[in-house]
N, C-alpha and C. Protein backbone atom coordinates (compact mmCIF):
# COMPACT_ATOMS: atom_id res chain seq x y z
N UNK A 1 -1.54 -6.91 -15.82
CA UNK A 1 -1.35 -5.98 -14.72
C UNK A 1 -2.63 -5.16 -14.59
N UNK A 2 -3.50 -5.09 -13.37
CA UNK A 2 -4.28 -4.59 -13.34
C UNK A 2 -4.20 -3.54 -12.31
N UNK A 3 -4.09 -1.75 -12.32
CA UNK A 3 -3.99 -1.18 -11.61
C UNK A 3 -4.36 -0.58 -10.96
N UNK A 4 -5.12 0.16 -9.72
CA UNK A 4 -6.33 0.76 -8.69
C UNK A 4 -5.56 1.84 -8.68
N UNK A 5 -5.82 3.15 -9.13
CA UNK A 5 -4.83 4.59 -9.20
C UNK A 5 -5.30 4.87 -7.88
N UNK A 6 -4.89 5.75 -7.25
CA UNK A 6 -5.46 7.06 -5.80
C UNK A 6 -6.58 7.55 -6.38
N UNK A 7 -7.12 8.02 -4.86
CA UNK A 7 -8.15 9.49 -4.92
C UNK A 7 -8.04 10.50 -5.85
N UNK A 8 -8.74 10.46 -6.56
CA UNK A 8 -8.48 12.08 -7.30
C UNK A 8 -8.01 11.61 -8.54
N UNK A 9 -6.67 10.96 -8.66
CA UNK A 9 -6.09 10.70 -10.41
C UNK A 9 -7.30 9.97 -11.31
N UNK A 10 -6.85 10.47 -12.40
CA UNK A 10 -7.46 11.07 -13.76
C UNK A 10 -7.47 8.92 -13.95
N UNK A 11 -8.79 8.86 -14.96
CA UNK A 11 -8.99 7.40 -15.09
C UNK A 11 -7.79 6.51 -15.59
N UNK A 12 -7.78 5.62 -15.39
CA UNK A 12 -6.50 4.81 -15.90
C UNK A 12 -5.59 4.30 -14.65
N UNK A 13 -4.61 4.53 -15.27
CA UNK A 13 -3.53 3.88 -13.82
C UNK A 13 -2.81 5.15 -13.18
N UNK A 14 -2.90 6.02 -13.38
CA UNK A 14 -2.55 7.36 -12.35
C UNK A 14 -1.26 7.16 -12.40
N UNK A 15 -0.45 7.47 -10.93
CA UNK A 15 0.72 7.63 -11.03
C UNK A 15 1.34 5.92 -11.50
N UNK A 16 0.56 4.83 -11.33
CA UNK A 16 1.02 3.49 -11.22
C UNK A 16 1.63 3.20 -12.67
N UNK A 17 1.18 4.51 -13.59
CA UNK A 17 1.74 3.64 -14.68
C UNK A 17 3.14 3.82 -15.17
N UNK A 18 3.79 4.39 -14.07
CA UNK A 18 5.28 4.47 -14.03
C UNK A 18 5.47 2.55 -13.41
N UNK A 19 4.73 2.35 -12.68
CA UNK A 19 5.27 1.09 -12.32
C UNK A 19 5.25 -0.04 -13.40
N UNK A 20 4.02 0.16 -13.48
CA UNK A 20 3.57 -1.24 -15.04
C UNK A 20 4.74 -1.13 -15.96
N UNK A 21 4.80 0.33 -16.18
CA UNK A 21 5.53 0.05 -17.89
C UNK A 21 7.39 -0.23 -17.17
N UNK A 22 7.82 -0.61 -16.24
CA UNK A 22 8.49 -1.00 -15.54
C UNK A 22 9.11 -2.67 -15.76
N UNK A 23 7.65 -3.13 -15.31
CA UNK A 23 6.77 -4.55 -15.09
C UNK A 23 7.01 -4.90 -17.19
N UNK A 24 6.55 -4.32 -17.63
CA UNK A 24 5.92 -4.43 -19.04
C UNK A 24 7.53 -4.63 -19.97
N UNK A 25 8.70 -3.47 -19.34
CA UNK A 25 10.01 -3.69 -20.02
C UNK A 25 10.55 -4.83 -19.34
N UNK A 26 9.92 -5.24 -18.39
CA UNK A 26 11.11 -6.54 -17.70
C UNK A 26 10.65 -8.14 -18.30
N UNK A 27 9.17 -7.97 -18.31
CA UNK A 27 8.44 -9.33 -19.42
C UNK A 27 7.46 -9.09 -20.41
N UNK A 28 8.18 -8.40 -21.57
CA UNK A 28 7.42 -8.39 -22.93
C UNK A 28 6.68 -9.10 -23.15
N UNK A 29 5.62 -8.67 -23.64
CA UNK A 29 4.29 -9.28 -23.54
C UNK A 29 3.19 -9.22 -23.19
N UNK A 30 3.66 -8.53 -21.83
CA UNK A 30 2.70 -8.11 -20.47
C UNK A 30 2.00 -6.98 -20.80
N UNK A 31 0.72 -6.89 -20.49
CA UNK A 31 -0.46 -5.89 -20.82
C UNK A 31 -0.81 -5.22 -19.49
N UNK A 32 -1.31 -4.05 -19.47
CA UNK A 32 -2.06 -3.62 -18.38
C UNK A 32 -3.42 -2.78 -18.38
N UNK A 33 -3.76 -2.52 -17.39
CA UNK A 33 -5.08 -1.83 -17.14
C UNK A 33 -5.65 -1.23 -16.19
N UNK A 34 -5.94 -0.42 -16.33
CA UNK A 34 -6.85 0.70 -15.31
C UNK A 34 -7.95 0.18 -14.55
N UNK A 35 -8.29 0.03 -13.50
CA UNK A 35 -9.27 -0.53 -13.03
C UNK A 35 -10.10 1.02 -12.92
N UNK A 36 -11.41 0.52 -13.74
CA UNK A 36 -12.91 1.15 -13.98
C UNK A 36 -13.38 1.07 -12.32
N UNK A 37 -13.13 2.67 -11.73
CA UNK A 37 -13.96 2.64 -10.52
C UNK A 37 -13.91 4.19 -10.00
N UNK A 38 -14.64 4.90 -9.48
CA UNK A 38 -14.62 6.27 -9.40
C UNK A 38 -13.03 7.05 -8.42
N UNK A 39 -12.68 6.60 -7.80
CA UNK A 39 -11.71 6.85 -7.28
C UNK A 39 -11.75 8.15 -6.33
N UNK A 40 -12.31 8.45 -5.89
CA UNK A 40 -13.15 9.90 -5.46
C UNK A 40 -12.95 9.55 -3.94
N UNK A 41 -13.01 10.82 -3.39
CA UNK A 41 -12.68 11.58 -2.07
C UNK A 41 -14.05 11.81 -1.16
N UNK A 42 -14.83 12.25 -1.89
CA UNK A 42 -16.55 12.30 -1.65
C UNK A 42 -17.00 11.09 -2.21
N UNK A 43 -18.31 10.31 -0.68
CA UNK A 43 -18.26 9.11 -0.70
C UNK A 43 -17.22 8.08 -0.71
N UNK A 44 -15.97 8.66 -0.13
CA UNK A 44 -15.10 7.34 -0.28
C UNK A 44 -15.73 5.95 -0.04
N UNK A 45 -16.05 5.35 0.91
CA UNK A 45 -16.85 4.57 1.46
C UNK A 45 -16.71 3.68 -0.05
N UNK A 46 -18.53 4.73 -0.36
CA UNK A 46 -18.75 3.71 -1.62
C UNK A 46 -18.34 3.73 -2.52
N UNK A 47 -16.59 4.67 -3.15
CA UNK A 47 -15.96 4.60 -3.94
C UNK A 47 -15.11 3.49 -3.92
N UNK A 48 -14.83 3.17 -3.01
CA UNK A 48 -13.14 1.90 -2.32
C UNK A 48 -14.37 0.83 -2.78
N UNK A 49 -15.27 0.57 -2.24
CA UNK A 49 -16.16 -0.83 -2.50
C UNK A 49 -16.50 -1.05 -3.71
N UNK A 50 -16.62 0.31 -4.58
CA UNK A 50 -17.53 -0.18 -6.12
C UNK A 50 -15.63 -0.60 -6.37
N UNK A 51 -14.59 -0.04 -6.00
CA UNK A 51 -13.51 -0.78 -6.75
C UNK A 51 -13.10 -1.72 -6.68
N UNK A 52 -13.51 -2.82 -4.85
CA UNK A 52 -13.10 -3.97 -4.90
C UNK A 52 -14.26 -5.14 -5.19
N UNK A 53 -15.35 -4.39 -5.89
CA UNK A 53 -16.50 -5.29 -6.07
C UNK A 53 -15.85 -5.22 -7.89
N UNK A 54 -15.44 -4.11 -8.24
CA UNK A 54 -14.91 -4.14 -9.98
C UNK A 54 -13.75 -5.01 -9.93
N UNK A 55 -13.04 -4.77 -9.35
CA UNK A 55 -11.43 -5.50 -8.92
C UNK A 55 -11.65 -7.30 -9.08
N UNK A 56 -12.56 -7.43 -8.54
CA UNK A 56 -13.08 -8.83 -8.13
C UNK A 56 -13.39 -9.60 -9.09
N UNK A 57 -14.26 -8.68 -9.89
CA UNK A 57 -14.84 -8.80 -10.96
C UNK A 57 -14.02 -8.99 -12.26
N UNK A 58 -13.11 -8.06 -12.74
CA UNK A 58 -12.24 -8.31 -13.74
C UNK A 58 -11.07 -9.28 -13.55
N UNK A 59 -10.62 -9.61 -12.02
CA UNK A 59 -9.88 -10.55 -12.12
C UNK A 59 -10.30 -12.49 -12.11
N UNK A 60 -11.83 -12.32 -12.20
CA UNK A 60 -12.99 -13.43 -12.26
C UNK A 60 -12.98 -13.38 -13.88
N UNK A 61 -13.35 -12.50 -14.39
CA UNK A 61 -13.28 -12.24 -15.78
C UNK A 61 -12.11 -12.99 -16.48
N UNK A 62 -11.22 -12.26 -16.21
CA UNK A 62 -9.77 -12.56 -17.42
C UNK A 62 -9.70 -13.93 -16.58
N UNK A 63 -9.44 -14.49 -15.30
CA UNK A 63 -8.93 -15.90 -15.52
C UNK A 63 -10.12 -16.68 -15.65
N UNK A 64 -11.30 -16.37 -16.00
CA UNK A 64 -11.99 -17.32 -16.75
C UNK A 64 -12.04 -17.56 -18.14
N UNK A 65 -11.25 -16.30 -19.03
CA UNK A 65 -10.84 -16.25 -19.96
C UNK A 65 -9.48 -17.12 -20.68
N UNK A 66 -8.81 -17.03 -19.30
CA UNK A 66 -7.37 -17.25 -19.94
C UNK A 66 -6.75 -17.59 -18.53
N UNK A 67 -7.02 -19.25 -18.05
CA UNK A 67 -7.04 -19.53 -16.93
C UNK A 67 -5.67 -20.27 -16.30
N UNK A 68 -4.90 -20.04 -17.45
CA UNK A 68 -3.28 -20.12 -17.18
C UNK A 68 -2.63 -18.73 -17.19
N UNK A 69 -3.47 -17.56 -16.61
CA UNK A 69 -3.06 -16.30 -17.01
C UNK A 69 -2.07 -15.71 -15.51
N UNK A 70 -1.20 -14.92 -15.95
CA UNK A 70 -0.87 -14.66 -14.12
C UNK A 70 -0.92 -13.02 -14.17
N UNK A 71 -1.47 -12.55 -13.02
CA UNK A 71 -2.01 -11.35 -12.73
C UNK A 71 -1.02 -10.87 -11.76
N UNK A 72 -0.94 -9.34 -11.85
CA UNK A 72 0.04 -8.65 -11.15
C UNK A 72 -1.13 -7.44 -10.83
N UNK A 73 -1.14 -7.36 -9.50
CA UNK A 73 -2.54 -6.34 -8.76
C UNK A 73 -1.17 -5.02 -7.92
N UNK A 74 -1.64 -3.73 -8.87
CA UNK A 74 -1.04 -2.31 -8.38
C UNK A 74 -2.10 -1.68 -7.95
N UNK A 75 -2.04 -1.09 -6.19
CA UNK A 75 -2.84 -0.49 -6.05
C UNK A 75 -1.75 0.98 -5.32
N UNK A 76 -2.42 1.95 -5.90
CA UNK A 76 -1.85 3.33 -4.54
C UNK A 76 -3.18 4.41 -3.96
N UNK A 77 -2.79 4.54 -2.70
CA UNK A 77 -3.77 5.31 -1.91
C UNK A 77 -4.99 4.26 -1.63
N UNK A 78 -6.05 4.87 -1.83
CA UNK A 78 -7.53 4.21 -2.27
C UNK A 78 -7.13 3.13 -2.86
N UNK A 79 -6.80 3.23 -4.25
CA UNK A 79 -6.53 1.82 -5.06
C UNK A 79 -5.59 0.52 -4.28
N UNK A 80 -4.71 1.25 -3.22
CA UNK A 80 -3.96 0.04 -2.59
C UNK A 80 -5.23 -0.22 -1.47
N UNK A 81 -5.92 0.09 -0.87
CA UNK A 81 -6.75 -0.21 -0.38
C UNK A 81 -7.86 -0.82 -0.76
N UNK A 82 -8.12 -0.85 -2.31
CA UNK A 82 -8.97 -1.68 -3.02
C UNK A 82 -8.30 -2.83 -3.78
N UNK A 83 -6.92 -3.21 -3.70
CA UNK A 83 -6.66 -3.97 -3.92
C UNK A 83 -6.25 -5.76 -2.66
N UNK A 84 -5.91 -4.70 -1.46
CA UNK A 84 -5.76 -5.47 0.00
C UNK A 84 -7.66 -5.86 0.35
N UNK A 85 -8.43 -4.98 0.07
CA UNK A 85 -9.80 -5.30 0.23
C UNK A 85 -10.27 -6.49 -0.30
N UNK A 86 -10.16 -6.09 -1.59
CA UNK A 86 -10.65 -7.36 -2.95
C UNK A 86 -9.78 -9.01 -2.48
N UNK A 87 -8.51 -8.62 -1.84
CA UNK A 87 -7.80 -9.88 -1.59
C UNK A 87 -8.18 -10.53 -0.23
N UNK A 88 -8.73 -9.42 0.37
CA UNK A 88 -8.87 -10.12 1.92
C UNK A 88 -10.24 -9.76 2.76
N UNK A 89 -10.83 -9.24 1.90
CA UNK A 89 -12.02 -8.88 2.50
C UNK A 89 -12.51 -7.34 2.37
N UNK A 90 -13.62 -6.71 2.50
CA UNK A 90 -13.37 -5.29 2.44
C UNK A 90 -13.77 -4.56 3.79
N UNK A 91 -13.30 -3.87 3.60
CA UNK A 91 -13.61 -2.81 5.02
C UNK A 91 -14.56 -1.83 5.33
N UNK A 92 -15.41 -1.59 4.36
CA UNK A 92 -16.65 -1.01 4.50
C UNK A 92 -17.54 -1.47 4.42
N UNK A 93 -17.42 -2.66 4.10
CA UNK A 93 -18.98 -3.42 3.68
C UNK A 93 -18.69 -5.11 3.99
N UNK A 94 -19.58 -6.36 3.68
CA UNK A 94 -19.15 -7.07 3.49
C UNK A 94 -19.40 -8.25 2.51
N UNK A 95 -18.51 -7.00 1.62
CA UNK A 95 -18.14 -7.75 0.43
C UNK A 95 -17.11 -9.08 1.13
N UNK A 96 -17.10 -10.52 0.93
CA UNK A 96 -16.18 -11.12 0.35
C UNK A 96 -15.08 -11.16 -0.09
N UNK A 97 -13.80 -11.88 0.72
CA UNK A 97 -12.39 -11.46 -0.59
C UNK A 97 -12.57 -12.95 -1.80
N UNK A 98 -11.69 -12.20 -2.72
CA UNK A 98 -11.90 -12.81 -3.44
C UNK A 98 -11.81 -14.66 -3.89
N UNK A 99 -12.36 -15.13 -3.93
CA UNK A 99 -12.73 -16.94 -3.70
C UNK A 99 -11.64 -17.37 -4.47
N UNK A 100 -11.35 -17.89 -3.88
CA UNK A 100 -9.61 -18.87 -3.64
C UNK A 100 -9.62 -19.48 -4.84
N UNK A 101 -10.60 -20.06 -5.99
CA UNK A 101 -10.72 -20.56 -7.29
C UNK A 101 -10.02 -19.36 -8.24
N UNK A 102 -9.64 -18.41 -8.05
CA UNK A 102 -9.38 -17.50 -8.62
C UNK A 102 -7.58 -16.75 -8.27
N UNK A 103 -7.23 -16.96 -6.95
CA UNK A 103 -6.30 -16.67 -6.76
C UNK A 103 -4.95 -17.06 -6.81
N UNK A 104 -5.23 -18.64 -7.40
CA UNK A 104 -3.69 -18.93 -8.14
C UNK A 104 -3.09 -18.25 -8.77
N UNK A 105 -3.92 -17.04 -9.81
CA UNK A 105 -3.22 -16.47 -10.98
C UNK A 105 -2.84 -14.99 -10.62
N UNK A 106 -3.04 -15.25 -9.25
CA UNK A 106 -2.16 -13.87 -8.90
C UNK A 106 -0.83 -14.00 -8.15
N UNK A 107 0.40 -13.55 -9.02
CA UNK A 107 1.55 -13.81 -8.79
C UNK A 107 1.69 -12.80 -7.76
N UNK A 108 1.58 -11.42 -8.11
CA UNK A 108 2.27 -10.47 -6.83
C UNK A 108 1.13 -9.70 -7.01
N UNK A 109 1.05 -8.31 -5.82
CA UNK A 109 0.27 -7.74 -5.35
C UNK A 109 1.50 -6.62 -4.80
N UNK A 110 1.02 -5.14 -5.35
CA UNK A 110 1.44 -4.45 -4.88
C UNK A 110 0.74 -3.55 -4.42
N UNK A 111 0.67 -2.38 -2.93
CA UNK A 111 -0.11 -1.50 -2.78
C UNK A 111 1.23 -0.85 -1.77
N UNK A 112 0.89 0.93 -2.64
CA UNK A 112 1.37 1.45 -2.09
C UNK A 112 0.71 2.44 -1.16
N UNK A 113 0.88 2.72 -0.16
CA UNK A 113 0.33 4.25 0.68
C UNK A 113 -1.17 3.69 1.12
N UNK A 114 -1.65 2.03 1.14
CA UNK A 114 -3.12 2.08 1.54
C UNK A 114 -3.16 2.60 3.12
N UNK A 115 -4.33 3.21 2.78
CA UNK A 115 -5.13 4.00 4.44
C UNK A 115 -5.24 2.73 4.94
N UNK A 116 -5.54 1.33 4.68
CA UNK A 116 -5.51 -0.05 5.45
C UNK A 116 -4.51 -0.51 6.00
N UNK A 117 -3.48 -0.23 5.75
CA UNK A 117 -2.29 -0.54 6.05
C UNK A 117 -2.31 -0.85 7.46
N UNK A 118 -1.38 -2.08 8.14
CA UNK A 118 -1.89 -2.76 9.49
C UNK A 118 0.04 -2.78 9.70
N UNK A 119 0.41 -1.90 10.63
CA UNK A 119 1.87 -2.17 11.55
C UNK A 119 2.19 -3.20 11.28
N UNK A 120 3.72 -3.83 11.64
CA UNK A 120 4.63 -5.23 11.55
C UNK A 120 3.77 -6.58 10.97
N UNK A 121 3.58 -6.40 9.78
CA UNK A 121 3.00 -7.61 9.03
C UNK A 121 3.78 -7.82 7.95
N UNK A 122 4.52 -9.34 7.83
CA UNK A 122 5.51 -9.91 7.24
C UNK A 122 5.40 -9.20 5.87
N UNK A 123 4.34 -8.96 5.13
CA UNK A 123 4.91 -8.24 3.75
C UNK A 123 4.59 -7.00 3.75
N UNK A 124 5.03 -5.69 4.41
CA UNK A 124 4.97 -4.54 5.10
C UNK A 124 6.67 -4.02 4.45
N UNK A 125 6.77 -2.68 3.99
CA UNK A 125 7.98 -2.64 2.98
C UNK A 125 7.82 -0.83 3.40
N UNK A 126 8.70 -0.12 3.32
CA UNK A 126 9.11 1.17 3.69
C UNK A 126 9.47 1.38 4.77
N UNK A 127 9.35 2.69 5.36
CA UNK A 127 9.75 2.85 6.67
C UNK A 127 8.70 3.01 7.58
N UNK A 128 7.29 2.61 7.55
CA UNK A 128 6.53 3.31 8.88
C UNK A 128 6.29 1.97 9.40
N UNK A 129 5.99 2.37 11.05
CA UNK A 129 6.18 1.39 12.05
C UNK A 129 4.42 1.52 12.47
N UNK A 130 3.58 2.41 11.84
CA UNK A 130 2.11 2.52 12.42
C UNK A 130 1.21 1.78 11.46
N UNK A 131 0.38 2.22 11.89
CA UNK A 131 -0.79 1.68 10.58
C UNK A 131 -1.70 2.76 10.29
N UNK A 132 -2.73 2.48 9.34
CA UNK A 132 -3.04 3.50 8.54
C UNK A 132 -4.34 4.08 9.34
N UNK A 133 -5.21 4.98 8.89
CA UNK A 133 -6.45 5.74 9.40
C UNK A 133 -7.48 4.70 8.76
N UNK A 134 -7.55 3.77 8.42
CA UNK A 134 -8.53 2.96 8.05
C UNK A 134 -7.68 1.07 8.71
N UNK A 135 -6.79 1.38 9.33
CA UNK A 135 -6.55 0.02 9.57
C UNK A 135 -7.07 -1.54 9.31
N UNK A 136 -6.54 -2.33 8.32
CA UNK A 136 -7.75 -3.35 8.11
C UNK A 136 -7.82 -3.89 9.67
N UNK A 137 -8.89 -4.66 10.04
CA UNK A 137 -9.29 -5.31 11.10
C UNK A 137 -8.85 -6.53 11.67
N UNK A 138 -9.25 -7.06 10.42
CA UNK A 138 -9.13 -8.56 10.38
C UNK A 138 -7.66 -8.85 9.43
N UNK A 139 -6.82 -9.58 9.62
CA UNK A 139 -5.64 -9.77 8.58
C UNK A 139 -5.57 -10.79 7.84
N UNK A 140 -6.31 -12.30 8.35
CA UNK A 140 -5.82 -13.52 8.63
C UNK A 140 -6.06 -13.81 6.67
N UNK A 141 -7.31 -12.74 5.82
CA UNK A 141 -7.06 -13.78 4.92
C UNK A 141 -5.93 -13.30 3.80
N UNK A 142 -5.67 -12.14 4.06
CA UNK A 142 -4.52 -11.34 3.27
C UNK A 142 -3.27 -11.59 3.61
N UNK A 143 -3.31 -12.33 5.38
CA UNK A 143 -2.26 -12.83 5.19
C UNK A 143 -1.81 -13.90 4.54
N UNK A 144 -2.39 -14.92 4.52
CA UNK A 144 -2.11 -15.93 3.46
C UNK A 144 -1.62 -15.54 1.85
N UNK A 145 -1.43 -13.79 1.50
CA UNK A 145 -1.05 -13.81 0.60
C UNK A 145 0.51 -13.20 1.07
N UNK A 146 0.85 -13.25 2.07
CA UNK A 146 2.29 -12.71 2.45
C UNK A 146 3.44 -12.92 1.58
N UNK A 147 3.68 -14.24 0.90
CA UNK A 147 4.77 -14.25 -0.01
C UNK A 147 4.20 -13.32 -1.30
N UNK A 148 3.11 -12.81 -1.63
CA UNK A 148 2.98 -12.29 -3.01
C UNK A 148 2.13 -11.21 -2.73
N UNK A 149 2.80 -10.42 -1.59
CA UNK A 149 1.93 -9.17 -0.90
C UNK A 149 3.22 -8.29 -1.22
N UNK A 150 3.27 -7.31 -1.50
CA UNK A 150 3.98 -5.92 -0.89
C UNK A 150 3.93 -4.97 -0.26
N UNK A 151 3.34 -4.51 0.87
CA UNK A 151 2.50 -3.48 1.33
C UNK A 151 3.41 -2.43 1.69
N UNK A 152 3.60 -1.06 1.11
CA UNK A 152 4.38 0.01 1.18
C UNK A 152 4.18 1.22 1.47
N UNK A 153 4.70 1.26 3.13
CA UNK A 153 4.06 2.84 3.70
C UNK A 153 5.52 3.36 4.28
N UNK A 154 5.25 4.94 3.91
CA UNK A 154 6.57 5.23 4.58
C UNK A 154 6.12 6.40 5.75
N UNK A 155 7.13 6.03 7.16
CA UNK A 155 6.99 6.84 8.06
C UNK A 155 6.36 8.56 7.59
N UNK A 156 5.51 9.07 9.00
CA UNK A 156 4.92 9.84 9.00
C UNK A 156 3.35 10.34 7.65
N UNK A 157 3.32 9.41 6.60
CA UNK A 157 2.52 9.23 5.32
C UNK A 157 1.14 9.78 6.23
N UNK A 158 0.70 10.35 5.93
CA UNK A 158 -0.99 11.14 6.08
C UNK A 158 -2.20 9.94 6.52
N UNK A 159 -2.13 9.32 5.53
CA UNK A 159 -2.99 7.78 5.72
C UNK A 159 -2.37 6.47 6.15
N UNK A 160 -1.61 5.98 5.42
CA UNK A 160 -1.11 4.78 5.47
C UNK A 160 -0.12 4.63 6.80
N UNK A 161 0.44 5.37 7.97
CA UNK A 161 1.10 5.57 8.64
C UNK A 161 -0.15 6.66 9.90
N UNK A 162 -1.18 7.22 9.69
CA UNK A 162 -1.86 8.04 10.32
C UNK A 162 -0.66 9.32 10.76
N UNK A 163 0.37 9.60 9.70
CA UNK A 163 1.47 10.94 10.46
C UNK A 163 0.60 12.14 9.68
N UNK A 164 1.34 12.84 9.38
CA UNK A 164 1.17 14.34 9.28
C UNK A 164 1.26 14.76 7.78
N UNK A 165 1.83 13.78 6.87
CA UNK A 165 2.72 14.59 5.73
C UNK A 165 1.98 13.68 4.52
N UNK A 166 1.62 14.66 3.96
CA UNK A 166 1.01 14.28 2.65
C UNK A 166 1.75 14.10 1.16
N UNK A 167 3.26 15.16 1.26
CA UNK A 167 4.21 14.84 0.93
C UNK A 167 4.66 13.27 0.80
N UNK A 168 5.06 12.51 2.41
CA UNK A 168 5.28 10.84 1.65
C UNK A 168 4.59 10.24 1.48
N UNK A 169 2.97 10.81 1.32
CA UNK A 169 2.20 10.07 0.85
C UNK A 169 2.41 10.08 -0.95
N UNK A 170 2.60 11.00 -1.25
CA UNK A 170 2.49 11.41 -2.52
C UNK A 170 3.44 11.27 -3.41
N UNK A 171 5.01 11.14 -2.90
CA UNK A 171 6.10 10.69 -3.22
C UNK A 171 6.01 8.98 -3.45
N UNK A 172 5.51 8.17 -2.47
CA UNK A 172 5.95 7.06 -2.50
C UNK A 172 5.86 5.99 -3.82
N UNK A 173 5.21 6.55 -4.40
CA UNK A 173 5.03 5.69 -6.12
C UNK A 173 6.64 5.76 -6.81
N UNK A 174 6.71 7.27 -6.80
CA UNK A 174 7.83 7.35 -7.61
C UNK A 174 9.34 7.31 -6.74
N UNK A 175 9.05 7.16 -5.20
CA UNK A 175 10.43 6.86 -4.54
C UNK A 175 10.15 5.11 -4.80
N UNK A 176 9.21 4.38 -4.98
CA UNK A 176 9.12 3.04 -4.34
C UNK A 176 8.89 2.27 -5.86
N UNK A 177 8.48 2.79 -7.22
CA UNK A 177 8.70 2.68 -8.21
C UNK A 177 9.25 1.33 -8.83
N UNK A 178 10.81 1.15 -8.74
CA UNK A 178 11.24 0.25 -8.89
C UNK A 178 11.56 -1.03 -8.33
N UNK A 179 11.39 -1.21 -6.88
CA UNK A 179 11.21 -1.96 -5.66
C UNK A 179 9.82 -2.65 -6.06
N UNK A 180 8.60 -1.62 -6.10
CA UNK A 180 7.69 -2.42 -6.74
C UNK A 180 7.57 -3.52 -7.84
N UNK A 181 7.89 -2.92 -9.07
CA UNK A 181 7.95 -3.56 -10.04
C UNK A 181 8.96 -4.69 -9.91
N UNK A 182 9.96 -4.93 -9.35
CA UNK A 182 11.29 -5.90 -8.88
C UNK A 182 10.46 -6.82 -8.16
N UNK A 183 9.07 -6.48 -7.23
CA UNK A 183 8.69 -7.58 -6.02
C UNK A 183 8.13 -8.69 -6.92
């Protein structure tokens, strides 16, 4: 389990690691990890990119390591936005999503609250009907991950919805918690 925390949370998996250790009681065994990337508010830009250029990177890493391995990608805020990036392309730059030799071993993909977030797309999960203040552009290669996508924004959310309330932005880990870890 490799996890992309939000803006601002402290290194490691931020609020996500309510989800992993979730993930971790349902198939013993299962390990996780913090994805190494600044996570920051100033320079977002080149904060979201150094995470889906790291993202890219460690999941190139471990299944060249251990190439029957299966990967479970948590992203929230920023981090769900560096995890939809790394899978489908990125949005500030152009980085590459990640090369299809690599993406068998990702079973599911979760992101909650990304600012990318794109309206009525088959793996789209909460209640908002908008899309986010960073809307991805292009969908076509993230969609191909639709059966092993979760994308979770709930009405009115600050970013991921472009509403007002920073509140369901900030809630949605621990309202969406177990739904996650279940996908």
């Amino acid at each position: 389990i490799i996890s992309a925390r939000g803006s601002t949370q402290a290194a490691g998996e931020g609020s996500l690691s309510s989800v992993s250790s979730l993930i971790k009681q349902a198939l013993p065994g299962s390990v996780s990890v913090g994805l190494s990337y600044p996570a920051t508010l100033d320079n977002y830009e080149s904060s979201e990119n150094t995470g889906v250029v790291n993202l890219k990177q460690a999941i190139t890493s471990y299944t060249t390591s251990c190439p029957n391995s299966k990967i479970v990608l948590l992203g929230y805020s920023q981090g769900g936005q560096v995890v939809g990036d790394a899978l489908g392309g990125a949005s500030f730059s152009s980085e590459a999503p990640l090369a299809s030799t690599y993406t068998k071993n990702i079973v599911a993909a979760v992101s909650f609250a990304s600012p990318a977030h794109v309206a009525g797309k088959s793996y789209n999960a909460g209640t908002s009907k908008g899309s986010g203040i960073y809307k991805r552009a292009n969908t076509a290669t993230l969609d191909t991950y639709a059966s092993r996508l979760d994308d979770i924004c709930d009405s009115n959310d600050l970013f991921c919805d472009s509403g007002s309330s920073l509140t369901a932005h900030t809630q949605v880990v621990s309202k969406y918690a177990s739904a996650g870890a279940n996908f």
